[in-house]
PDB file of N, CA and C in Angstrom:
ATOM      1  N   UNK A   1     -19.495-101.197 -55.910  1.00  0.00           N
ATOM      2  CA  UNK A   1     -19.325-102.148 -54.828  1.00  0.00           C
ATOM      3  C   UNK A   1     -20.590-102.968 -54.664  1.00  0.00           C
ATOM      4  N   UNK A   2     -20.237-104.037 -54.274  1.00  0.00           N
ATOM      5  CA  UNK A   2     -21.212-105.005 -53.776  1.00  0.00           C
ATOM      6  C   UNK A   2     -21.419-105.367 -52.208  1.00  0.00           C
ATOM      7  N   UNK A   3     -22.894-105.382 -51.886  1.00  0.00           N
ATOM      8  CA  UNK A   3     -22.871-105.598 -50.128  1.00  0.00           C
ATOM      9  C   UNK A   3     -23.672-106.654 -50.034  1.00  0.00           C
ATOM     10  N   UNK A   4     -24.074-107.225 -48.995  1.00  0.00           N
ATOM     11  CA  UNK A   4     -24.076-108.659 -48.816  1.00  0.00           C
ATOM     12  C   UNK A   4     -25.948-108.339 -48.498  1.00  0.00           C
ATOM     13  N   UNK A   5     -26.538-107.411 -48.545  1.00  0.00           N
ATOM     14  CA  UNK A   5     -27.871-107.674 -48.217  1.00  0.00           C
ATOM     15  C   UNK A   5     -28.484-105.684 -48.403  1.00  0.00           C
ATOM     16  N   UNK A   6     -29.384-105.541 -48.540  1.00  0.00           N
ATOM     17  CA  UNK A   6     -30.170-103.882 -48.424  1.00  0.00           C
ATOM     18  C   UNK A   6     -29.317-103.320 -47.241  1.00  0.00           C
ATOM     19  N   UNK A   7     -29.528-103.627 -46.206  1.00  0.00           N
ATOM     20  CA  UNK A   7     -29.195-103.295 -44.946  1.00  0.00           C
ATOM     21  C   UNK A   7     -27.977-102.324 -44.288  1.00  0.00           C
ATOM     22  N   UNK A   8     -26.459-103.567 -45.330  1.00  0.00           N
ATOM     23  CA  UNK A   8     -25.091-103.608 -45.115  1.00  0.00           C
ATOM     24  C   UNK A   8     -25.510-102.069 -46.086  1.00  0.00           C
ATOM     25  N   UNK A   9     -25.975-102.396 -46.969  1.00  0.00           N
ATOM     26  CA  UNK A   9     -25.568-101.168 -48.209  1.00  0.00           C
ATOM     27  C   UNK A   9     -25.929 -99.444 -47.653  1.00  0.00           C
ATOM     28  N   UNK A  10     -27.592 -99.595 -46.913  1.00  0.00           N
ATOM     29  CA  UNK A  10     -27.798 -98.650 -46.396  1.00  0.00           C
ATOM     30  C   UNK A  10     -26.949 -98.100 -45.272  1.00  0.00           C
ATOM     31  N   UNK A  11     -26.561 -98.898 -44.499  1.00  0.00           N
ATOM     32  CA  UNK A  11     -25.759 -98.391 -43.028  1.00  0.00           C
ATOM     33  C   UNK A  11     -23.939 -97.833 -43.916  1.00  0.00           C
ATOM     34  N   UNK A  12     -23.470 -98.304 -45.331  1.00  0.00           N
ATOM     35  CA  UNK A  12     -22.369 -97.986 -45.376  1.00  0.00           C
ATOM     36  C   UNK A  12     -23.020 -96.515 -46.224  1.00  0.00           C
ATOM     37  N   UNK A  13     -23.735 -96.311 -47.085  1.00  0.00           N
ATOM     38  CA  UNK A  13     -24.269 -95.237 -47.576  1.00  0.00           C
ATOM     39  C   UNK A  13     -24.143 -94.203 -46.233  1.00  0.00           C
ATOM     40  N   UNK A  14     -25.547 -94.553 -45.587  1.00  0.00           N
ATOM     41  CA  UNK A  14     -25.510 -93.246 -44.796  1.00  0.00           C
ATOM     42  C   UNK A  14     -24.335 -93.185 -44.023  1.00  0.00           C
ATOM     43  N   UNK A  15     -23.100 -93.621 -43.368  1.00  0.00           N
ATOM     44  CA  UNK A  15     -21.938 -93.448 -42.920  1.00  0.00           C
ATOM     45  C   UNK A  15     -20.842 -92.577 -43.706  1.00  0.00           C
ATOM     46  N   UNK A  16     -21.251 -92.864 -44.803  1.00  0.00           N
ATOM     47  CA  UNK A  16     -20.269 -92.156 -46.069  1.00  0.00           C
ATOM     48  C   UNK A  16     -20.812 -90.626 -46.365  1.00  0.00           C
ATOM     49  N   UNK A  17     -22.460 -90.655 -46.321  1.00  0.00           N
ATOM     50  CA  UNK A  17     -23.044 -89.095 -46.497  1.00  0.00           C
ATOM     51  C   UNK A  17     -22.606 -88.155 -44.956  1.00  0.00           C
ATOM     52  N   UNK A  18     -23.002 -88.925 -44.257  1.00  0.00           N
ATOM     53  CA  UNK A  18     -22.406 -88.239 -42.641  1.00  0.00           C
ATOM     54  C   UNK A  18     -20.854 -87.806 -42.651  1.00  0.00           C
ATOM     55  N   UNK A  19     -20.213 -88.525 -43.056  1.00  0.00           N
ATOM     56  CA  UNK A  19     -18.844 -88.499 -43.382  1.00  0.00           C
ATOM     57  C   UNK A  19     -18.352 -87.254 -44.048  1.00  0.00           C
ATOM     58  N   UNK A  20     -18.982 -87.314 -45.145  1.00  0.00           N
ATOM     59  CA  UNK A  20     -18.287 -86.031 -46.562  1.00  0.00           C
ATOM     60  C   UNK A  20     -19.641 -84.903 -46.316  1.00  0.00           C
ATOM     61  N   UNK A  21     -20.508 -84.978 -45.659  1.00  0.00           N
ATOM     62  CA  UNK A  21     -21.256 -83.823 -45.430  1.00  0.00           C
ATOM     63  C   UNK A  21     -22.814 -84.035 -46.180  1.00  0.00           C
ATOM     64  N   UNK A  22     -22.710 -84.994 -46.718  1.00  0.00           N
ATOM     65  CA  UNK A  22     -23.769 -85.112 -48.238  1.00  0.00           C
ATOM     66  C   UNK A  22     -25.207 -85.056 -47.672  1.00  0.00           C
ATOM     67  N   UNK A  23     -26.339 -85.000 -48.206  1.00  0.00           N
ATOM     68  CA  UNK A  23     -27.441 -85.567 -48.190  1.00  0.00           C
ATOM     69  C   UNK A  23     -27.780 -86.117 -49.343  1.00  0.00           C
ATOM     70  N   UNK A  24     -28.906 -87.138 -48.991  1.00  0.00           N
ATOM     71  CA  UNK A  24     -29.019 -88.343 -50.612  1.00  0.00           C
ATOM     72  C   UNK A  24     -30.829 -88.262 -50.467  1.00  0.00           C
ATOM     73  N   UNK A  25     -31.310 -87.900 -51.330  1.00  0.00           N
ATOM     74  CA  UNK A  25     -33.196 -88.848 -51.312  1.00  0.00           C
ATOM     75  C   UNK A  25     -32.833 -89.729 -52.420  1.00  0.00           C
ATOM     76  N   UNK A  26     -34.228 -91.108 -51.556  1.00  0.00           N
ATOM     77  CA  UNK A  26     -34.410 -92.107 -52.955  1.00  0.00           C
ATOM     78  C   UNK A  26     -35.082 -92.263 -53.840  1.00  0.00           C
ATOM     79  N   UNK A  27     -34.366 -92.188 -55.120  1.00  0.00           N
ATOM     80  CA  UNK A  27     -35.599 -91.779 -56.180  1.00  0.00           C
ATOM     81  C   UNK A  27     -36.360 -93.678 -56.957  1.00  0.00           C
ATOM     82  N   UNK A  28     -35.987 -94.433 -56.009  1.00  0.00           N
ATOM     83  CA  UNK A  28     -36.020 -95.904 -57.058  1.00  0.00           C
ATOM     84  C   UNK A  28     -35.403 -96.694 -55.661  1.00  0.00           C
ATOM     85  N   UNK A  29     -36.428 -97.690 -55.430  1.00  0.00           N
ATOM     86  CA  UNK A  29     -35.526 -98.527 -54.468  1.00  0.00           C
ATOM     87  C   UNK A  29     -36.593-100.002 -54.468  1.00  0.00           C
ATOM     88  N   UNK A  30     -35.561-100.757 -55.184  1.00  0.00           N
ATOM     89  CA  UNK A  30     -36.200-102.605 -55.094  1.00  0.00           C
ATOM     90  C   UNK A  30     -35.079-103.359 -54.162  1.00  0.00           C
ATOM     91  N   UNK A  31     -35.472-104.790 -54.394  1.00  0.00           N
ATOM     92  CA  UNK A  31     -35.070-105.665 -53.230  1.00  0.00           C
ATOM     93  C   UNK A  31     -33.763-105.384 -53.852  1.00  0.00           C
ATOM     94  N   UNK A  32     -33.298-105.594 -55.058  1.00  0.00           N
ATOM     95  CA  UNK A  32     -31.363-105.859 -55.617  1.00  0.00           C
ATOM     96  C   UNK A  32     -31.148-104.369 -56.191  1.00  0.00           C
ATOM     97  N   UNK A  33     -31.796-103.375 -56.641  1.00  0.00           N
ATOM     98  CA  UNK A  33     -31.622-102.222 -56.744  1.00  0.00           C
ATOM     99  C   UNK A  33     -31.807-100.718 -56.211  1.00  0.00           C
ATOM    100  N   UNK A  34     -30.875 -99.755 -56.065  1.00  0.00           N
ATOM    101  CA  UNK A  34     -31.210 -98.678 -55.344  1.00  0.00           C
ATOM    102  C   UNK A  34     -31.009 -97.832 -56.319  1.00  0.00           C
ATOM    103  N   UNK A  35     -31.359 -96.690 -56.337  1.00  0.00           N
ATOM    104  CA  UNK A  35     -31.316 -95.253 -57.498  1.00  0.00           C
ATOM    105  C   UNK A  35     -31.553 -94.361 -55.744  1.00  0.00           C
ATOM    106  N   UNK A  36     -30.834 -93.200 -56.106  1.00  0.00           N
ATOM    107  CA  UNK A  36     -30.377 -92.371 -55.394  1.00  0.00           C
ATOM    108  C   UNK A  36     -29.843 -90.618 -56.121  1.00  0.00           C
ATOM    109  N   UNK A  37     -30.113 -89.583 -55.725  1.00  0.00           N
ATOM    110  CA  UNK A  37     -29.523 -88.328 -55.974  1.00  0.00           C
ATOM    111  C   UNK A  37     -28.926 -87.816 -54.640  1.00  0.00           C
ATOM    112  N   UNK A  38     -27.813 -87.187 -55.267  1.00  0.00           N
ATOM    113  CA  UNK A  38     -27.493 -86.108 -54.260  1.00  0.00           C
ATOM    114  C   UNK A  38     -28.054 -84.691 -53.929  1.00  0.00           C
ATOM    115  N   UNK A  39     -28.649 -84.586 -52.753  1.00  0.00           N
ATOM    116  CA  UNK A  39     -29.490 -83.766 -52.201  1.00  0.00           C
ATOM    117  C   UNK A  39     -28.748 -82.256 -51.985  1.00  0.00           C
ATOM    118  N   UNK A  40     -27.377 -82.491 -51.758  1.00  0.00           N
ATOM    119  CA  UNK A  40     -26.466 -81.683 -51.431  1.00  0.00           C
ATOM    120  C   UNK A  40     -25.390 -81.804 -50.838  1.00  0.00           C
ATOM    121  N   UNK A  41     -24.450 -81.061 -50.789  1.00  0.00           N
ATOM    122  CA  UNK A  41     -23.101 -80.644 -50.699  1.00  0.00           C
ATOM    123  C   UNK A  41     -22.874 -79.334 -49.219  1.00  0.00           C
ATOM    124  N   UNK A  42     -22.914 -80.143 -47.809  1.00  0.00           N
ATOM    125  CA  UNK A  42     -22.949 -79.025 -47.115  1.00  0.00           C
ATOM    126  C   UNK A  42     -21.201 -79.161 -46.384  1.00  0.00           C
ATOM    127  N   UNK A  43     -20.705 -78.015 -45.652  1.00  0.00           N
ATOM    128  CA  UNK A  43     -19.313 -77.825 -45.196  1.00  0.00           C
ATOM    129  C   UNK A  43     -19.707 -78.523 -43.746  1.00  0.00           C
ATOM    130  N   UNK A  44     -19.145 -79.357 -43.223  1.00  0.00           N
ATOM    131  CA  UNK A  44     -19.145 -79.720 -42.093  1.00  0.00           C
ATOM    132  C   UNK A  44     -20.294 -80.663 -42.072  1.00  0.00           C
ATOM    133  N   UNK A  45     -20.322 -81.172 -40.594  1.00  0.00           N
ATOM    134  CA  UNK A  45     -21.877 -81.841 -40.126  1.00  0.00           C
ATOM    135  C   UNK A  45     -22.459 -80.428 -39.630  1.00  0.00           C
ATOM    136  N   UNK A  46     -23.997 -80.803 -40.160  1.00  0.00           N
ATOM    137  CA  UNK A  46     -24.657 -79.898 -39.517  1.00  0.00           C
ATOM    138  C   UNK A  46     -25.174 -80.603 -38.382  1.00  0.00           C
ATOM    139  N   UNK A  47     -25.863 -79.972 -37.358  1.00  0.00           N
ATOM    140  CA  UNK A  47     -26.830 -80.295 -35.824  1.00  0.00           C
ATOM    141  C   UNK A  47     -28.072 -81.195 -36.291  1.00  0.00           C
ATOM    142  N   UNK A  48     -28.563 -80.861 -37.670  1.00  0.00           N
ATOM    143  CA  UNK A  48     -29.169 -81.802 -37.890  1.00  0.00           C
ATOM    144  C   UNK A  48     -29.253 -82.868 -39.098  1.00  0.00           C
ATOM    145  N   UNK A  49     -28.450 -83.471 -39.530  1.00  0.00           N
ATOM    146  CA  UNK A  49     -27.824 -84.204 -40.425  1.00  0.00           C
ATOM    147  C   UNK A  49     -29.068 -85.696 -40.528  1.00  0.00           C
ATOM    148  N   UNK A  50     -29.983 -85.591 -41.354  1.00  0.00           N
ATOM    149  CA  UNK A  50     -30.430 -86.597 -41.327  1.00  0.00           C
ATOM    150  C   UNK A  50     -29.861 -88.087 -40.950  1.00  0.00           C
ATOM    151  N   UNK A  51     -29.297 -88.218 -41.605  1.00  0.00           N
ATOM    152  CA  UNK A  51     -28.995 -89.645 -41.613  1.00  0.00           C
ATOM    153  C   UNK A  51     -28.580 -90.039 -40.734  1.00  0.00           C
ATOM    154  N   UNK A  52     -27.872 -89.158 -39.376  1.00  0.00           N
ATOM    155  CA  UNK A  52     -27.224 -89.968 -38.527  1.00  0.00           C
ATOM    156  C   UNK A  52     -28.345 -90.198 -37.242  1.00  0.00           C
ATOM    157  N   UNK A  53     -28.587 -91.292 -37.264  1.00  0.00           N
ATOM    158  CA  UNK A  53     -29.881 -91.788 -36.303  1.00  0.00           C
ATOM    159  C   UNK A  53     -29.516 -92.647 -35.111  1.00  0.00           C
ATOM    160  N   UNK A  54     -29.681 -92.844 -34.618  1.00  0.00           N
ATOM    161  CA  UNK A  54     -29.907 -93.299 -33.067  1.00  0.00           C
ATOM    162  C   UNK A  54     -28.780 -94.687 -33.431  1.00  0.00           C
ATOM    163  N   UNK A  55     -29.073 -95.441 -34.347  1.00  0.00           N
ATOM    164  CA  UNK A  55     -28.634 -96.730 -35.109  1.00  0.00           C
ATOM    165  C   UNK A  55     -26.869 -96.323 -34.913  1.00  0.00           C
ATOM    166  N   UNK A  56     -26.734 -95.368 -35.761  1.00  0.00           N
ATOM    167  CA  UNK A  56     -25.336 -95.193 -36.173  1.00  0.00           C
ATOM    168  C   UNK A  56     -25.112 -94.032 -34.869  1.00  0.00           C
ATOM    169  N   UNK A  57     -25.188 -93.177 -33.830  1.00  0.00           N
ATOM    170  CA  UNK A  57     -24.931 -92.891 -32.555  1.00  0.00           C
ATOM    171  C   UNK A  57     -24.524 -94.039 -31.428  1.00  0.00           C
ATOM    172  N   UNK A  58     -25.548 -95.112 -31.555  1.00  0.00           N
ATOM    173  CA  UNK A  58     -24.845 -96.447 -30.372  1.00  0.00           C
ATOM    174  C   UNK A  58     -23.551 -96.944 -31.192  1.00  0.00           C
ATOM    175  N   UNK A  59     -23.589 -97.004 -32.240  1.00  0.00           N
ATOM    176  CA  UNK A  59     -22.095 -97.491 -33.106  1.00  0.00           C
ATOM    177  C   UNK A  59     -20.768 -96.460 -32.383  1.00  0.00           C
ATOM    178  N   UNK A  60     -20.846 -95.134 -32.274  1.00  0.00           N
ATOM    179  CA  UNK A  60     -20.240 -94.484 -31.855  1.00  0.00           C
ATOM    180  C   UNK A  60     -19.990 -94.270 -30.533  1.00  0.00           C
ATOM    181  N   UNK A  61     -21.136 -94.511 -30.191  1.00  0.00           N
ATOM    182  CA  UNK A  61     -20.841 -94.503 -28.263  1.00  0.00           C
ATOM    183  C   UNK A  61     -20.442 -95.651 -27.669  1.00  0.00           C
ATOM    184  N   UNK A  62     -20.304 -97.112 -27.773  1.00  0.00           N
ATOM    185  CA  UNK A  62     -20.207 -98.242 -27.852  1.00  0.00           C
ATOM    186  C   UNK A  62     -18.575 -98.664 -26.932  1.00  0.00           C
ATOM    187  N   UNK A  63     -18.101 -98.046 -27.714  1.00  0.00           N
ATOM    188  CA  UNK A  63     -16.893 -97.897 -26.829  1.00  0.00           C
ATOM    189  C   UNK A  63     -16.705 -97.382 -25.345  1.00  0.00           C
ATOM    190  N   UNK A  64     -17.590 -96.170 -25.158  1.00  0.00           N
ATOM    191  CA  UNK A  64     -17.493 -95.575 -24.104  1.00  0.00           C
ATOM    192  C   UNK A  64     -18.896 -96.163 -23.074  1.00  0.00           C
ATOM    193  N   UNK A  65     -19.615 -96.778 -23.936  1.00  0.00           N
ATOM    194  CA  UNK A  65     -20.874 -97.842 -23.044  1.00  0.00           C
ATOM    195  C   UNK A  65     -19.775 -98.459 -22.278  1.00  0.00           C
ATOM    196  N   UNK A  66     -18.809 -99.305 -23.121  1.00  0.00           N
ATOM    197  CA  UNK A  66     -18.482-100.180 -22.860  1.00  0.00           C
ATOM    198  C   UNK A  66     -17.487 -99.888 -21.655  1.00  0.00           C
ATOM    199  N   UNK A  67     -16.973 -98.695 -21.362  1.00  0.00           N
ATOM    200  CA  UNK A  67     -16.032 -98.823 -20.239  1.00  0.00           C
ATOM    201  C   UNK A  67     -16.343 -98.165 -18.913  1.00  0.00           C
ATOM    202  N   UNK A  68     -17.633 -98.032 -19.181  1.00  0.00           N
ATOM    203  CA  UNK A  68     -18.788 -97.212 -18.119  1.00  0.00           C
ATOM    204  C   UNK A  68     -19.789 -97.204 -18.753  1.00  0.00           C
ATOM    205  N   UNK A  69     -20.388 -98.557 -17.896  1.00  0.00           N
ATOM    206  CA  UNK A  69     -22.442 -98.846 -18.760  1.00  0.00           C
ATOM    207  C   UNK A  69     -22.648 -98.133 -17.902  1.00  0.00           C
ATOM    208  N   UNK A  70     -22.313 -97.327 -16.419  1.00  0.00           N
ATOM    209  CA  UNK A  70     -23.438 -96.121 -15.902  1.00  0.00           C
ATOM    210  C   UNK A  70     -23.133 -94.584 -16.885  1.00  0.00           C
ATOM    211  N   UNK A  71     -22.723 -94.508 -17.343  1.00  0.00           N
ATOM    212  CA  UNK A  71     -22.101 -93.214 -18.329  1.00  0.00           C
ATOM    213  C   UNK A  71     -23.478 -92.595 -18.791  1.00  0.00           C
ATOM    214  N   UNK A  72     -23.479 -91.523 -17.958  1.00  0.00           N
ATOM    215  CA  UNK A  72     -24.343 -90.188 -18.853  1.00  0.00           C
ATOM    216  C   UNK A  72     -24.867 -89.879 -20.081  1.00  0.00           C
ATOM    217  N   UNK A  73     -26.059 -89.656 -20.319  1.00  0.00           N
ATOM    218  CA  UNK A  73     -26.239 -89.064 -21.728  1.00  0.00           C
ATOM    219  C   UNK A  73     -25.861 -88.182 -21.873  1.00  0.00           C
ATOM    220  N   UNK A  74     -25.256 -87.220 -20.868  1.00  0.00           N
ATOM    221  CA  UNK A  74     -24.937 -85.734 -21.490  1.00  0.00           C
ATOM    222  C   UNK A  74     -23.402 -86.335 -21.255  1.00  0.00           C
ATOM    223  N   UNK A  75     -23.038 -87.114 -20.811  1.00  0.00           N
ATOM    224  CA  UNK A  75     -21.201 -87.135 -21.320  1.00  0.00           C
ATOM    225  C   UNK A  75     -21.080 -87.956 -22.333  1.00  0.00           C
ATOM    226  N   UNK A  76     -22.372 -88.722 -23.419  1.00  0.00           N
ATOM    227  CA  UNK A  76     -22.172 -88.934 -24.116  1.00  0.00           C
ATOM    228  C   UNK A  76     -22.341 -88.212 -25.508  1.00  0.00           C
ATOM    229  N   UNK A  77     -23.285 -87.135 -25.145  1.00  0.00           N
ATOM    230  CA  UNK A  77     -22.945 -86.025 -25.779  1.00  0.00           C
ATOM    231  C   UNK A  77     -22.053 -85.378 -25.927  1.00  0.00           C
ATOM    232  N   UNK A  78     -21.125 -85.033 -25.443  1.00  0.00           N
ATOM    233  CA  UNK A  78     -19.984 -84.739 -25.640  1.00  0.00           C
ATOM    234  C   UNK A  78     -18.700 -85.386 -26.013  1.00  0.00           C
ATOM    235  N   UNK A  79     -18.796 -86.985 -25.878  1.00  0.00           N
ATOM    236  CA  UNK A  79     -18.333 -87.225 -26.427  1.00  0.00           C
ATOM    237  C   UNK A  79     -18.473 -87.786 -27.917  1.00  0.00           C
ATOM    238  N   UNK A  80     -19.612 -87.273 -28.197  1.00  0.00           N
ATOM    239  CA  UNK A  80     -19.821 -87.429 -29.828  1.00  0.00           C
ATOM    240  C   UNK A  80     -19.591 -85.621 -30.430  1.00  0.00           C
ATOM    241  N   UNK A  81     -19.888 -85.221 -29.670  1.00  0.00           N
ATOM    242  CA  UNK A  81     -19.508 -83.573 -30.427  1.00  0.00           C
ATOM    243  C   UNK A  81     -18.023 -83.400 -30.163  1.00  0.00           C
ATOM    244  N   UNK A  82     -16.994 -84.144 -29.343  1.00  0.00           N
ATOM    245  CA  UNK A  82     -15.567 -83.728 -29.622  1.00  0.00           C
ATOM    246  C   UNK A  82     -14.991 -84.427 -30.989  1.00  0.00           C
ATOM    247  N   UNK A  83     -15.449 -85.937 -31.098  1.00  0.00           N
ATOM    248  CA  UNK A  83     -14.943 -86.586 -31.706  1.00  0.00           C
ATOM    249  C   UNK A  83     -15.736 -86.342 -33.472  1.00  0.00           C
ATOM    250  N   UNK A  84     -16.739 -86.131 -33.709  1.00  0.00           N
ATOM    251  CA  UNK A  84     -17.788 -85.709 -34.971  1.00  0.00           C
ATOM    252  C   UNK A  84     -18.048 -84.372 -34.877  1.00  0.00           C
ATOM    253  N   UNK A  85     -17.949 -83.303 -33.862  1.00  0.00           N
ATOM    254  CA  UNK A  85     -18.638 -81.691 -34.209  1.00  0.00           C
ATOM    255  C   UNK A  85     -19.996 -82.100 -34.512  1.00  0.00           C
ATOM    256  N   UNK A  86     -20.727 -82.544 -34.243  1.00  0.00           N
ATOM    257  CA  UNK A  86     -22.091 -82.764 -33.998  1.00  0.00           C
ATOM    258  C   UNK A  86     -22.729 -83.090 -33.066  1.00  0.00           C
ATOM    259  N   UNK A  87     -23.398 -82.168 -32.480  1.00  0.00           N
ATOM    260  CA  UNK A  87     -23.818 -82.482 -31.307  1.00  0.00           C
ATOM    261  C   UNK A  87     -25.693 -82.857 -31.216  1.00  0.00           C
ATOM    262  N   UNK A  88     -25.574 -84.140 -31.118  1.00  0.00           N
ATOM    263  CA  UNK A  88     -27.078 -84.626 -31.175  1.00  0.00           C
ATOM    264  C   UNK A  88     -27.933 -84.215 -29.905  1.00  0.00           C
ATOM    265  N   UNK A  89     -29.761 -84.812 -30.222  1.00  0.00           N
ATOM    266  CA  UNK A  89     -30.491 -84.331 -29.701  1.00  0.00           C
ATOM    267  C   UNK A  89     -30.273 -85.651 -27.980  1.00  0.00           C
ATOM    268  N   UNK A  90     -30.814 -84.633 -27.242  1.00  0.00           N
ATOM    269  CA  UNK A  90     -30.963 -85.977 -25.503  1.00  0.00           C
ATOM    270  C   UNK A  90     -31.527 -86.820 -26.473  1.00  0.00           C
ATOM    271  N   UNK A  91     -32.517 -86.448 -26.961  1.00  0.00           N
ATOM    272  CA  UNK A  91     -33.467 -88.205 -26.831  1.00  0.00           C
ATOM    273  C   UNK A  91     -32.628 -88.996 -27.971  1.00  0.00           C
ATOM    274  N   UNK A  92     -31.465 -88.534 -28.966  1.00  0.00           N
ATOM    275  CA  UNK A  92     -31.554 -89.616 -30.315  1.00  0.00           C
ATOM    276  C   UNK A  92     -30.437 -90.175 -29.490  1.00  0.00           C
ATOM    277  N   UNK A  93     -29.482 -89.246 -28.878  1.00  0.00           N
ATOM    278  CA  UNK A  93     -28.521 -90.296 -27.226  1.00  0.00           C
ATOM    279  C   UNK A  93     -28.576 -91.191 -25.914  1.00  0.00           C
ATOM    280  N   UNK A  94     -30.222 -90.770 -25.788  1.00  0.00           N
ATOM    281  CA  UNK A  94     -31.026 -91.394 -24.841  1.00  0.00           C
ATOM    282  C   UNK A  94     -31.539 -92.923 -25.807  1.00  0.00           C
ATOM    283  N   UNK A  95     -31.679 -92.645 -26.647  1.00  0.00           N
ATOM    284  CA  UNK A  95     -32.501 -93.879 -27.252  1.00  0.00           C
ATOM    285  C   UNK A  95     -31.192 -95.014 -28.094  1.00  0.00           C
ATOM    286  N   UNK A  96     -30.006 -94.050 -28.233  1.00  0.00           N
ATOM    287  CA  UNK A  96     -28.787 -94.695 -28.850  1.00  0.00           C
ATOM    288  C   UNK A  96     -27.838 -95.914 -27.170  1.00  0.00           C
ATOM    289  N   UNK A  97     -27.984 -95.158 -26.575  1.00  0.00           N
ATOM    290  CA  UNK A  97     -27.586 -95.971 -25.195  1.00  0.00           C
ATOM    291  C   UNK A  97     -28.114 -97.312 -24.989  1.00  0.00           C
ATOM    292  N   UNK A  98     -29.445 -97.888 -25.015  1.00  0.00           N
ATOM    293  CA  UNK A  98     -29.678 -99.137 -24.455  1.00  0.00           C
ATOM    294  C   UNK A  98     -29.802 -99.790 -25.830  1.00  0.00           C
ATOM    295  N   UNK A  99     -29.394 -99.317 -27.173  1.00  0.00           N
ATOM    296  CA  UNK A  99     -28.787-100.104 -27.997  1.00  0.00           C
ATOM    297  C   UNK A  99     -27.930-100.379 -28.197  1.00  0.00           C
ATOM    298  N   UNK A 100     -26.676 -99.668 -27.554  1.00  0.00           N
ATOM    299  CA  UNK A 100     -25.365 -99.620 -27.626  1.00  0.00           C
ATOM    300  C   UNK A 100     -25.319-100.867 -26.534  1.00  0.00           C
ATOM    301  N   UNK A 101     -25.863-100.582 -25.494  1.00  0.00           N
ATOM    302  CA  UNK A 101     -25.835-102.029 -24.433  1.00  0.00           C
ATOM    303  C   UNK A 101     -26.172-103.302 -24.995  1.00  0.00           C
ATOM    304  N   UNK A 102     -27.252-103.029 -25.833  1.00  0.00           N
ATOM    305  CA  UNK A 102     -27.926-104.309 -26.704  1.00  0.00           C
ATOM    306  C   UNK A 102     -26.835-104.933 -27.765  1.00  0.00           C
ATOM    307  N   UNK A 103     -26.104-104.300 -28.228  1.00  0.00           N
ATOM    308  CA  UNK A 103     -24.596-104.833 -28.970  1.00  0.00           C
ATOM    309  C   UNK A 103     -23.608-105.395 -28.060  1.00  0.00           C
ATOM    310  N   UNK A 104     -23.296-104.729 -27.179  1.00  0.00           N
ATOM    311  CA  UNK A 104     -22.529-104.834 -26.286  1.00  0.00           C
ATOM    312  C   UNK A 104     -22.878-106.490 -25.867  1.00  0.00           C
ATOM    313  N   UNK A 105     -23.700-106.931 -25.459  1.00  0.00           N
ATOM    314  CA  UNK A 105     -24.245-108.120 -24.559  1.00  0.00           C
ATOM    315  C   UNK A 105     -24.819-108.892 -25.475  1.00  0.00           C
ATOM    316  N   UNK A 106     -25.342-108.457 -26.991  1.00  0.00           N
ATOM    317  CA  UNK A 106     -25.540-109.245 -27.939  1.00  0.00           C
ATOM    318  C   UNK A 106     -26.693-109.644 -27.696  1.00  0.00           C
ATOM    319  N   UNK A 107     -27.791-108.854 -26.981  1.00  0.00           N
ATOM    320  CA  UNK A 107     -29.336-109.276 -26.629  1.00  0.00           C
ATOM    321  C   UNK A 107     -29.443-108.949 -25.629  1.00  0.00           C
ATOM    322  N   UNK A 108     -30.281-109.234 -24.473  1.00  0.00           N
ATOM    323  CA  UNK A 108     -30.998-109.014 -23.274  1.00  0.00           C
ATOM    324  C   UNK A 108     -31.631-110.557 -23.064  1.00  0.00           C
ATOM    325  N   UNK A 109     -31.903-111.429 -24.004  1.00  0.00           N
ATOM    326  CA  UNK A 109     -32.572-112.753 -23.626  1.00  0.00           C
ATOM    327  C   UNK A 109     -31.133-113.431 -24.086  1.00  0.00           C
ATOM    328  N   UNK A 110     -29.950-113.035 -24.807  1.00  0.00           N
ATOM    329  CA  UNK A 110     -28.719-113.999 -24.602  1.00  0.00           C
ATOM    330  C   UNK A 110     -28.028-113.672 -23.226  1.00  0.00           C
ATOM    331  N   UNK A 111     -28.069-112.246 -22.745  1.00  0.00           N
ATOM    332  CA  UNK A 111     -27.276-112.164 -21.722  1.00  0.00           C
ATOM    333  C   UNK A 111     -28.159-112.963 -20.431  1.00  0.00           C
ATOM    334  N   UNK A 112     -28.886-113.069 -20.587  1.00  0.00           N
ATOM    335  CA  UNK A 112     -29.909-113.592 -19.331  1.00  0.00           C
ATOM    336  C   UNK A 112     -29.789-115.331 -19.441  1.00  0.00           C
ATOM    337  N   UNK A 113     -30.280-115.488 -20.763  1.00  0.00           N
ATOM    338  CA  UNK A 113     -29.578-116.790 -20.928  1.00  0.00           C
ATOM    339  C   UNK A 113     -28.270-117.542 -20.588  1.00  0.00           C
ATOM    340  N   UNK A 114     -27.555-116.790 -20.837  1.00  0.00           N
ATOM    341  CA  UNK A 114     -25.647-116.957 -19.908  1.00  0.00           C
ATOM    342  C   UNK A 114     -25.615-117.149 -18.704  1.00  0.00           C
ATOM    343  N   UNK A 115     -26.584-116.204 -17.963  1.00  0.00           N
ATOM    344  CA  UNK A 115     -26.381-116.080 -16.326  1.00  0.00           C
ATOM    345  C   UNK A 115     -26.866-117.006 -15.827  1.00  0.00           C
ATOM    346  N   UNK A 116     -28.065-117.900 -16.874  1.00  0.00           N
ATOM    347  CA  UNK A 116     -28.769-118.760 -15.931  1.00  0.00           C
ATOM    348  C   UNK A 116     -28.223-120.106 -16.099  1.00  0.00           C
TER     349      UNK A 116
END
């Protein structure tokens, strides 16, 4: 497959290792090329699954930002451990929240910009 920039490629990679359980290190990485191994083969998500970072947590909570921006970090913990069986750390949910808002509104200097 082909992706439109480093970025697209990394965020569908690590979505796909989170996904099937995998871990990946990089053994080779330029601007148009990546080299990669598989690190391993584990059953489930584990509690601490590298790859899934704060980045790809607001992707997941986003929905539920969205229908209650006062919404809890600990009910957003839970609702990432019903829906994934992984239950992340406060702070990578604490720090996934006011990015999830930051998608949501598409900035903080566009939403401010609108109002004025």
């Amino acid at each position: 497959m082909q992706y439109p920039n480093k970025d697209a490629f990394f965020t569908a990679l690590k979505w796909y290792s989170f996904k099937n359980g995998l871990n990946y290190h990089v053994t080779k990485s330029r601007s148009e090329k990546f080299k990669g191994k598989c690190k391993c083969a584990a059953r489930g998500v584990s509690q601490d699954h590298p790859r899934l970072d704060s980045d790809m947590i607001s992707d997941i909570i986003l929905p539920m930002v969205k229908g209650s921006p006062r919404i809890l970090v600990s009910v957003l913990i839970a609702g990432i451990c019903s829906q994934h069986d992984y239950t992340p750390s406060y702070y990578k949910a604490w720090v996934a929240k006011p990015k999830a808002m930051d998608k949501l509104h598409h900035g903080w200097e566009n939403s401010y910009n609108y109002l004025c």
